[in-house]
PDB file of N, CA and C in Angstrom:
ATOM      1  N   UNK A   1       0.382 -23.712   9.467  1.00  0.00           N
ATOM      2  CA  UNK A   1       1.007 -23.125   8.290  1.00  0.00           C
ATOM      3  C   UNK A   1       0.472 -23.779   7.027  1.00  0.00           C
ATOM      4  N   UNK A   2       0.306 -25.216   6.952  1.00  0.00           N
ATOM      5  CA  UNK A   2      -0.479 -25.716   6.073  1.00  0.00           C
ATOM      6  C   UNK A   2      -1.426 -25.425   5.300  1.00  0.00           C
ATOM      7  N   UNK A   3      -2.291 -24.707   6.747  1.00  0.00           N
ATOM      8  CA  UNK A   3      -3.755 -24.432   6.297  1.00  0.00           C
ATOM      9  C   UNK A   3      -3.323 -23.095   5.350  1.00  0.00           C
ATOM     10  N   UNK A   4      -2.699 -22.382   5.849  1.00  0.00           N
ATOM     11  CA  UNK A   4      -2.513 -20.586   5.214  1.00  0.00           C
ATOM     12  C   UNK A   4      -1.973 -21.285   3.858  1.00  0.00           C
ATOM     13  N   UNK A   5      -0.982 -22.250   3.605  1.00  0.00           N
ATOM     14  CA  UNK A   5      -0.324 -22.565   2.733  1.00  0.00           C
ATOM     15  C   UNK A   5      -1.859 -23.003   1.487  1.00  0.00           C
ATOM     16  N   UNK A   6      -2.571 -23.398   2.088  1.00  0.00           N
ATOM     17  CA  UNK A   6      -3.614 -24.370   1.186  1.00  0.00           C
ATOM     18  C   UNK A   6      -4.715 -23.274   0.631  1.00  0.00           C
ATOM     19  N   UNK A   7      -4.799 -22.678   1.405  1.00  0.00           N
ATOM     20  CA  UNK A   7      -5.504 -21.191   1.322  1.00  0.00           C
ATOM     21  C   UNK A   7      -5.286 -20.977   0.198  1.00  0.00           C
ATOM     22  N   UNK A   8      -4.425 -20.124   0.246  1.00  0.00           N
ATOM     23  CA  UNK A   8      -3.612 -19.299  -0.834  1.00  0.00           C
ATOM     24  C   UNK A   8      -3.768 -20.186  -2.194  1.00  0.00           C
ATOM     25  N   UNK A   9      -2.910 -21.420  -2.214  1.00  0.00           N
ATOM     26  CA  UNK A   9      -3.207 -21.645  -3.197  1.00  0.00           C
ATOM     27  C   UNK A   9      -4.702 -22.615  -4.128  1.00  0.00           C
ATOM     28  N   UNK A  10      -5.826 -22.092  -3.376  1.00  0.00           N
ATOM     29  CA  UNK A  10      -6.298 -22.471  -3.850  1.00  0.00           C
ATOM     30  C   UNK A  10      -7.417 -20.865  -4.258  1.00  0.00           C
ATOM     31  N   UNK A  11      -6.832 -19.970  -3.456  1.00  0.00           N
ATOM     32  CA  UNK A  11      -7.016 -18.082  -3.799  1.00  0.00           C
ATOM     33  C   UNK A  11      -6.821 -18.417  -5.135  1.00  0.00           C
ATOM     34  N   UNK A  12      -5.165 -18.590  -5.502  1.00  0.00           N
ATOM     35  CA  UNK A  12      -4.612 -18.025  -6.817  1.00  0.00           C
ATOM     36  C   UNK A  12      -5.527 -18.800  -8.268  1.00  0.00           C
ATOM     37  N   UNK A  13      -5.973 -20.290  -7.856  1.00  0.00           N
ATOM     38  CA  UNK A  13      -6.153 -21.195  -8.598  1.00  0.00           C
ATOM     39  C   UNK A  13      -8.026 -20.414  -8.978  1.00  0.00           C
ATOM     40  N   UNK A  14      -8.222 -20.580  -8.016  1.00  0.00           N
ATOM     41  CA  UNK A  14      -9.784 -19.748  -8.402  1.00  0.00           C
ATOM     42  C   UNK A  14      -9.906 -18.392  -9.374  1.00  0.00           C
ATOM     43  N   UNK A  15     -10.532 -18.578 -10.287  1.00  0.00           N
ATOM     44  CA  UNK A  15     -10.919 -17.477 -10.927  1.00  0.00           C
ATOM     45  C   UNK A  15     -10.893 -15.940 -10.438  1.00  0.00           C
ATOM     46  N   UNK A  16     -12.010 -15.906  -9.393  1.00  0.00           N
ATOM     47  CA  UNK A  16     -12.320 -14.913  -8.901  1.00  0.00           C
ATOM     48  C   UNK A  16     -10.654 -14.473  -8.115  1.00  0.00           C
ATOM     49  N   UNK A  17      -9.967 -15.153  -7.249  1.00  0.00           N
ATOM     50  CA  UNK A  17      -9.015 -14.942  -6.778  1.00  0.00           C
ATOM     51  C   UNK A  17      -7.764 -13.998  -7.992  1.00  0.00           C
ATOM     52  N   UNK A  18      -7.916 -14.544  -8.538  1.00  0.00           N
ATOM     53  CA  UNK A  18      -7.073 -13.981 -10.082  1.00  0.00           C
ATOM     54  C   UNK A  18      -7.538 -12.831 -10.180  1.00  0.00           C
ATOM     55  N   UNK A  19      -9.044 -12.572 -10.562  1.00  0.00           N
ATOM     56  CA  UNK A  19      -9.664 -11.474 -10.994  1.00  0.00           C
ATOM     57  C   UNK A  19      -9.296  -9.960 -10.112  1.00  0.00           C
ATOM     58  N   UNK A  20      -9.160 -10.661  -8.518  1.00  0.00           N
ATOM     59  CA  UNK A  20      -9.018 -10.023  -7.487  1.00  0.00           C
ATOM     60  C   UNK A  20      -7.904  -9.164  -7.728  1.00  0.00           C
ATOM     61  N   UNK A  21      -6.570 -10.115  -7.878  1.00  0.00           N
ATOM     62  CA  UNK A  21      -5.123  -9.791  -8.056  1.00  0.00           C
ATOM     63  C   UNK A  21      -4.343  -8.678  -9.440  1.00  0.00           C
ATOM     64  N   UNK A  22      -5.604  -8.823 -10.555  1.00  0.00           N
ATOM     65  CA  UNK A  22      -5.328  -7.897 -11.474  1.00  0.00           C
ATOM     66  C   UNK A  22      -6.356  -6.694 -11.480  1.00  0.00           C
ATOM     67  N   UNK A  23      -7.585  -6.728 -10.709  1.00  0.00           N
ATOM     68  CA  UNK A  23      -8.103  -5.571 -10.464  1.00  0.00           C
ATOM     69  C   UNK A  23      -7.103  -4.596  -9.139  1.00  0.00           C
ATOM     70  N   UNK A  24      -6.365  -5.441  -8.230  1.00  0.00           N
ATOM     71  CA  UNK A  24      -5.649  -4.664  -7.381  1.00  0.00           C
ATOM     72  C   UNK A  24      -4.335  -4.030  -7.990  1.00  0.00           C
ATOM     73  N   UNK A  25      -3.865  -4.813  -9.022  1.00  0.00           N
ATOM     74  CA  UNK A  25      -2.417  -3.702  -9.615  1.00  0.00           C
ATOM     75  C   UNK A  25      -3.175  -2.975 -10.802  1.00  0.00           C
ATOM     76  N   UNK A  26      -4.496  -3.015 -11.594  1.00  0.00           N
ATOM     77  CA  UNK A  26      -5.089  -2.068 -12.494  1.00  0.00           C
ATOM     78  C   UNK A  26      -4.999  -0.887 -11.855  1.00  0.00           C
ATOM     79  N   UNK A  27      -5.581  -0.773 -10.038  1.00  0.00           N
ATOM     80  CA  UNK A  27      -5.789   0.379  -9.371  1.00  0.00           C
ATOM     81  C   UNK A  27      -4.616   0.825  -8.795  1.00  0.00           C
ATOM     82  N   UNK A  28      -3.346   0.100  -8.589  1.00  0.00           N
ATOM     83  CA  UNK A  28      -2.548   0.721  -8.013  1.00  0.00           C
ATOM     84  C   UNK A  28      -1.581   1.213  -9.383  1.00  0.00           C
ATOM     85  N   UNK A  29      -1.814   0.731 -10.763  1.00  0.00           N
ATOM     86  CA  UNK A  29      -1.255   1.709 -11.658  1.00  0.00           C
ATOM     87  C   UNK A  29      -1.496   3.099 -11.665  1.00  0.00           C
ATOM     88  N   UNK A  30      -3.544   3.155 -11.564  1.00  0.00           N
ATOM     89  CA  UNK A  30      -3.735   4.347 -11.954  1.00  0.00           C
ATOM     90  C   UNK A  30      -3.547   5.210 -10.770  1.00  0.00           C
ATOM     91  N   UNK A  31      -3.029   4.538  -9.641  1.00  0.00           N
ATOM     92  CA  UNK A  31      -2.655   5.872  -8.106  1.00  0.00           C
ATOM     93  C   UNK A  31      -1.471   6.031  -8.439  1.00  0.00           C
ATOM     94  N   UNK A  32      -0.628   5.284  -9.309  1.00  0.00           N
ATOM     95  CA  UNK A  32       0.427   5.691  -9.422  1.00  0.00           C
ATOM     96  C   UNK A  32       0.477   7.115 -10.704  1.00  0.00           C
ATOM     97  N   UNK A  33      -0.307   6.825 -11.768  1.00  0.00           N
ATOM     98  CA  UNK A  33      -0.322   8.254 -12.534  1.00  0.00           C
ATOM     99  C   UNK A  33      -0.832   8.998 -12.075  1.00  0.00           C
ATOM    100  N   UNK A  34      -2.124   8.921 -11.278  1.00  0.00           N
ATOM    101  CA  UNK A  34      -2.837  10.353 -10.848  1.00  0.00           C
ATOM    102  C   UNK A  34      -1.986  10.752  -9.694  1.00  0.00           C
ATOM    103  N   UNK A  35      -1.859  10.151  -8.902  1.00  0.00           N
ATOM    104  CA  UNK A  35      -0.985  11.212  -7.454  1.00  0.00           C
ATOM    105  C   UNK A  35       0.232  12.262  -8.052  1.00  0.00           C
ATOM    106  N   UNK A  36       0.597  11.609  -8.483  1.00  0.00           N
ATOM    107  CA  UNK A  36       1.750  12.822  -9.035  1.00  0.00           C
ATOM    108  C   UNK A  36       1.076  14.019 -10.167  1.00  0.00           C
ATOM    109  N   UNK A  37       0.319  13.554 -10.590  1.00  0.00           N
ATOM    110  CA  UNK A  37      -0.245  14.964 -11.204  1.00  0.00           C
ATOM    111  C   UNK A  37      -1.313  15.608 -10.454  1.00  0.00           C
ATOM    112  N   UNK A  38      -2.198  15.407  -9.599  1.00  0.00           N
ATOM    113  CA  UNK A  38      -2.694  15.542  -8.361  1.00  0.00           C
ATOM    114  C   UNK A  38      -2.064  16.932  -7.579  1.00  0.00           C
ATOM    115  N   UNK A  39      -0.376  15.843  -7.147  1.00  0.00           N
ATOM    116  CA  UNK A  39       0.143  17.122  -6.160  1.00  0.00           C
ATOM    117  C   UNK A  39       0.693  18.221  -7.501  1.00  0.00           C
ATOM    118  N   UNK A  40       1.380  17.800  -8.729  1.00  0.00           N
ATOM    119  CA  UNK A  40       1.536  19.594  -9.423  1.00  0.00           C
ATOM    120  C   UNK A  40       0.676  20.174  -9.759  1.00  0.00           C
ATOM    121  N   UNK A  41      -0.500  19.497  -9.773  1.00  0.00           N
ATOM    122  CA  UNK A  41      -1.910  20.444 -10.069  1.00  0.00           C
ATOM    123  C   UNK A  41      -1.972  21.473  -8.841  1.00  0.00           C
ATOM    124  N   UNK A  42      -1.950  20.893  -7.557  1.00  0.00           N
ATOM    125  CA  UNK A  42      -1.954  21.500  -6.158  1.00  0.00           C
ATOM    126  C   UNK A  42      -0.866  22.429  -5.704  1.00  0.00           C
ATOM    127  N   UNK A  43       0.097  22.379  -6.763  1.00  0.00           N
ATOM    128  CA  UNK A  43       1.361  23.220  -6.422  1.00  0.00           C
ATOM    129  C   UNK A  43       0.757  24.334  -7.465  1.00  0.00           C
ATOM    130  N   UNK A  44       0.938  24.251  -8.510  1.00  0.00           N
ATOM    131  CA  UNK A  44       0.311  25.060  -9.676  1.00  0.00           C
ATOM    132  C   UNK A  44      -1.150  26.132  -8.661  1.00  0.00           C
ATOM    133  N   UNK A  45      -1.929  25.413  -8.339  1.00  0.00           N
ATOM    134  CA  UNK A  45      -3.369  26.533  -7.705  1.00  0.00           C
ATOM    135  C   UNK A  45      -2.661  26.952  -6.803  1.00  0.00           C
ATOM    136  N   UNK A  46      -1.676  26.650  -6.006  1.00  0.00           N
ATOM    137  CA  UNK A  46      -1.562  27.604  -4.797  1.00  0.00           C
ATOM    138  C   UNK A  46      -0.046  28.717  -5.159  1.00  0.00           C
ATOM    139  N   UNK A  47       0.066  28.251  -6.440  1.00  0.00           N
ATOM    140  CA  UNK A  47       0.868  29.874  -6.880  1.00  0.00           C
ATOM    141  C   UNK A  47      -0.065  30.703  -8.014  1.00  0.00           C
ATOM    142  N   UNK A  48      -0.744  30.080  -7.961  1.00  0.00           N
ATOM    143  CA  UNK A  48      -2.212  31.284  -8.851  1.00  0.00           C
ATOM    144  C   UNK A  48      -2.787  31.686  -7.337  1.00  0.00           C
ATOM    145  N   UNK A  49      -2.751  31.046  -6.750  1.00  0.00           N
ATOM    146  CA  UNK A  49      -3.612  31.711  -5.083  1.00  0.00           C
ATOM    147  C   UNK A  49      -2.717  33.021  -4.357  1.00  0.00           C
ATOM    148  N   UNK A  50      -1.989  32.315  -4.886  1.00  0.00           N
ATOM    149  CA  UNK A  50      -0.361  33.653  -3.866  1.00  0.00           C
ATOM    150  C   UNK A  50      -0.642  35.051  -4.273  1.00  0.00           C
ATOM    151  N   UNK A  51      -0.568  34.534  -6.243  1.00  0.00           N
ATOM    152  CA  UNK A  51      -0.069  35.684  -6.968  1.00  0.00           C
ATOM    153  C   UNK A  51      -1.410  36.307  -6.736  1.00  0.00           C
ATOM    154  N   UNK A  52      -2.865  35.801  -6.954  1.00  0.00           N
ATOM    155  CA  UNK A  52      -3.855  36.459  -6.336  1.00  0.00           C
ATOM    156  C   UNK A  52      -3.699  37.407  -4.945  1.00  0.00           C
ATOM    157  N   UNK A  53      -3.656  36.608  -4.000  1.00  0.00           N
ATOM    158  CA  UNK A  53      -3.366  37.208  -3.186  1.00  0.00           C
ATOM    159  C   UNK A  53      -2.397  38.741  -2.771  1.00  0.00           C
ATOM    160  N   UNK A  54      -1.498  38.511  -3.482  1.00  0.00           N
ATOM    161  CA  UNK A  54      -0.409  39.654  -3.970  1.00  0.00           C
ATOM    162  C   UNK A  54      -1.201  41.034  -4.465  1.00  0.00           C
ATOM    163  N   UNK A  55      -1.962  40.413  -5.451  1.00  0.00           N
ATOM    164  CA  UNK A  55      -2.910  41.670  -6.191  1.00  0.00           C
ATOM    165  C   UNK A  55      -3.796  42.261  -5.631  1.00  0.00           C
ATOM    166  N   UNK A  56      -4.423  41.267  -4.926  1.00  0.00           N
ATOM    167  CA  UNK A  56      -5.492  41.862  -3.679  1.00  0.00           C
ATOM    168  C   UNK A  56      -5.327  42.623  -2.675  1.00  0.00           C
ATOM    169  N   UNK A  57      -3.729  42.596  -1.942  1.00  0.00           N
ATOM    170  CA  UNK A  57      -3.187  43.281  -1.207  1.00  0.00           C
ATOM    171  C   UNK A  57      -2.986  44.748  -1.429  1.00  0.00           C
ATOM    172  N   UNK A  58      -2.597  43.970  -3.103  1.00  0.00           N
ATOM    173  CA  UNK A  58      -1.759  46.064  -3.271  1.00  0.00           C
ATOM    174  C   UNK A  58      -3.036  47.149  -3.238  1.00  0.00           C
TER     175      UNK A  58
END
């Protein structure tokens, strides 16, 4: 446990380790804005696809 313990903090203490830790929540901000506009974009085309579809039928 030591060793994992010594690890780590010598991850956080390193530069690069840091660099690591704010490039991983930069990217999980921006999955957090794009997914949700993502899926209403995907809801939005597949009721322009329907209503297409509708017209094509008649």
């Amino acid at each position: 446990m030591s060793m994992i313990s010594n690890y780590l903090k010598r991850f956080w203490r390193e530069e690069d380790g840091v660099t690591i830790v704010e490039m991983v929540i930069i990217v999980a901000v921006i999955l957090i804005l794009i997914i949700p506009t993502l899926s209403s974009l995907g809801e939005a085309e597949d009721a322009k696809l329907k209503e297409l579809q509708e017209k094509i039928g008649k």
